[in-house]
Protein backbone atom coordinates (compact mmCIF):
# COMPACT_ATOMS: atom_id res chain seq x y z
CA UNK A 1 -2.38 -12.62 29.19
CA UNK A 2 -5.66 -12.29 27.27
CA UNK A 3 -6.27 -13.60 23.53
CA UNK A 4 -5.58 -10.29 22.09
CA UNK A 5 -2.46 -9.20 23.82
CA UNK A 6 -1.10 -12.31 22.68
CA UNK A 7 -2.14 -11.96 19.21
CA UNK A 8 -0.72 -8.50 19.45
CA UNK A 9 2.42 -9.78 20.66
CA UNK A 10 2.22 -12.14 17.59
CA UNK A 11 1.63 -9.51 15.12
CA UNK A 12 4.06 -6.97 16.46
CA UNK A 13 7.15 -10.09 16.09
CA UNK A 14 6.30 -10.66 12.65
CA UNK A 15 7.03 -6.56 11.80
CA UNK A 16 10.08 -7.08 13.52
CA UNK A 17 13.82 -7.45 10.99
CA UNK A 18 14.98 -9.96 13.49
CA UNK A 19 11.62 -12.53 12.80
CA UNK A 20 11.30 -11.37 8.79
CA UNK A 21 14.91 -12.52 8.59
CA UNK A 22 14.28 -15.58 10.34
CA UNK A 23 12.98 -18.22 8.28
CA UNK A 24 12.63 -20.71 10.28
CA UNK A 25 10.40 -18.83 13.17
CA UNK A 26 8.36 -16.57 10.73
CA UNK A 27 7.22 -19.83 9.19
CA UNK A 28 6.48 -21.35 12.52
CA UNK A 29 3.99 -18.36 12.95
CA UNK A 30 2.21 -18.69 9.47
CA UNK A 31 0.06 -22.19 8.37
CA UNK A 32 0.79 -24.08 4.88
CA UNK A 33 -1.44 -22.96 3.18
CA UNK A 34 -1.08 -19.01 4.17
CA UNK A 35 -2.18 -16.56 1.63
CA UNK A 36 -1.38 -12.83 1.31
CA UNK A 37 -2.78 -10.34 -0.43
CA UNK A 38 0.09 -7.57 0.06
CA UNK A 39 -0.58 -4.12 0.00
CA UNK A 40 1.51 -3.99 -3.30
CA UNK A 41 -1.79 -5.96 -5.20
CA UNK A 42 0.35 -8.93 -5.28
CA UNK A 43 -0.58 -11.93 -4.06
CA UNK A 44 1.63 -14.42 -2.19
CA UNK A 45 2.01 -18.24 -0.88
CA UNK A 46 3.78 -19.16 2.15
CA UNK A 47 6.82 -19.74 0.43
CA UNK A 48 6.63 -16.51 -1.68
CA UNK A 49 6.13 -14.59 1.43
CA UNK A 50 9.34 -16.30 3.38
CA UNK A 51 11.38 -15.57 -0.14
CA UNK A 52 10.40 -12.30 0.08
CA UNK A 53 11.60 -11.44 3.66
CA UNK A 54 14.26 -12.32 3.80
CA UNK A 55 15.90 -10.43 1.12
CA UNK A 56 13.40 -7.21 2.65
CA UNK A 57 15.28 -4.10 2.74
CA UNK A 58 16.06 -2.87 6.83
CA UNK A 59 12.94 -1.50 7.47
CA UNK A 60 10.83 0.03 10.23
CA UNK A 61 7.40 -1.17 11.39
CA UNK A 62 5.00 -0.17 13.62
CA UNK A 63 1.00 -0.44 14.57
CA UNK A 64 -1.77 1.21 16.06
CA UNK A 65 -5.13 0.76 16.33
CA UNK A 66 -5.28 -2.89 17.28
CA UNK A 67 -8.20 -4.65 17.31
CA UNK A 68 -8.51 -8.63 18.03
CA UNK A 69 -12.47 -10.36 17.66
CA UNK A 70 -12.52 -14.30 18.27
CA UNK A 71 -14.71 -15.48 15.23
CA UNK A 72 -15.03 -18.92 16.61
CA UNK A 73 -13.10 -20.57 19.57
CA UNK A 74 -9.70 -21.14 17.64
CA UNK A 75 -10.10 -18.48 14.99
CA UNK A 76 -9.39 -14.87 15.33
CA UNK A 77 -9.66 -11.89 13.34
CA UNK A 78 -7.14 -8.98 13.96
CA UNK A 79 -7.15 -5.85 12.20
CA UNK A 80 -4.48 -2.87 12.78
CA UNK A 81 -3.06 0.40 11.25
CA UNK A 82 0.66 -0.42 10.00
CA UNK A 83 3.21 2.86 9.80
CA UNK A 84 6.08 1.29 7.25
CA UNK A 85 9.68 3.91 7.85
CA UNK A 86 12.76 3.36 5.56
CA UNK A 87 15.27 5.92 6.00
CA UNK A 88 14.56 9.58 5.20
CA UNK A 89 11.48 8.21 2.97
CA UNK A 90 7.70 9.86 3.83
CA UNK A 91 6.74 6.50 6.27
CA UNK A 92 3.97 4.88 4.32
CA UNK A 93 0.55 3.53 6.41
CA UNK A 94 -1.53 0.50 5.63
CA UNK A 95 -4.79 -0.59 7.18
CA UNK A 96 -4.20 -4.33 8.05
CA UNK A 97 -6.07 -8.18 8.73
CA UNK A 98 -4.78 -11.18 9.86
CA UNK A 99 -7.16 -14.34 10.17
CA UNK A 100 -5.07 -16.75 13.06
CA UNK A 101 -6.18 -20.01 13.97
CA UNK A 102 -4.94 -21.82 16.78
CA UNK A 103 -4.03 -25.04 15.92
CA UNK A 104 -1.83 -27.91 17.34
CA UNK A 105 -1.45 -25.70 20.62
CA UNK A 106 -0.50 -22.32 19.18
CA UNK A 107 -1.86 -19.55 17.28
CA UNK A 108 -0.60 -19.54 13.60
CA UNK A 109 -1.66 -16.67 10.64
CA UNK A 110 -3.73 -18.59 7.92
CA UNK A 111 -4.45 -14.71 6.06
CA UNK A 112 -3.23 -11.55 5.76
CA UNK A 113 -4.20 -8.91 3.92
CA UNK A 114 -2.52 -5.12 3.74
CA UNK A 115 -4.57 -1.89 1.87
CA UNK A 116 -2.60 1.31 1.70
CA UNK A 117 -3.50 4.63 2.86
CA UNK A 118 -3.55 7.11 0.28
């Protein structure tokens, strides 16, 4: 498996309930000193972001248009189209980036950043 599909993989676990809701491997996947800037205008620590999923609503997530560049050797910039579903709601689309850095022998998210689609 190349770089990208794994980042991919990666990226497609963390819009998963099952990994949102679990604290302890959704923090595995995201360094200290992670930094969001949500889609919402907020922005949000590590610790914020962990608070904040798992008391998420059941929700639906998807992507398309996934795109993975290596920006050095152990950095790696992934951008994507998010489609966000809850219940009989219009779904709601975001464009997404995620900076990951691999880093004691695994790929971890250092930034994220989400910009809705009007």
């Amino acid at each position: 498996m190349d770089i990208a599909e794994h980042l991919k993989d990666l990226e497609e676990l963390l819009l998963t309930d099952a990994v949102r809701k679990d604290r302890e491997f959704a923090s595995s996947l995201l360094v200290e000193e992670f930094r969001e800037f949500g889609s919402s205008g907020r922005s949000y620590t590590r610790t914020e972001i962990l608070d904040f999923l798992e008391t998420e609503p059941p929700v639906q997530l998807s992507l398309e248009d996934f795109d993975a560049s290596l920006l050095s050797e152990n950095v790696a910039l992934v951008t994507y189209r998010s489609i966000r579903e809850m219940g009989e709601a219009t779904p709601s689309k975001a464009l997404r980036s995620s900076i990951w850095v691999f880093r004691d022998g695994r790929w971890q998210v250092v930034f994220h950043q989400g910009t809705r689609i009007p």
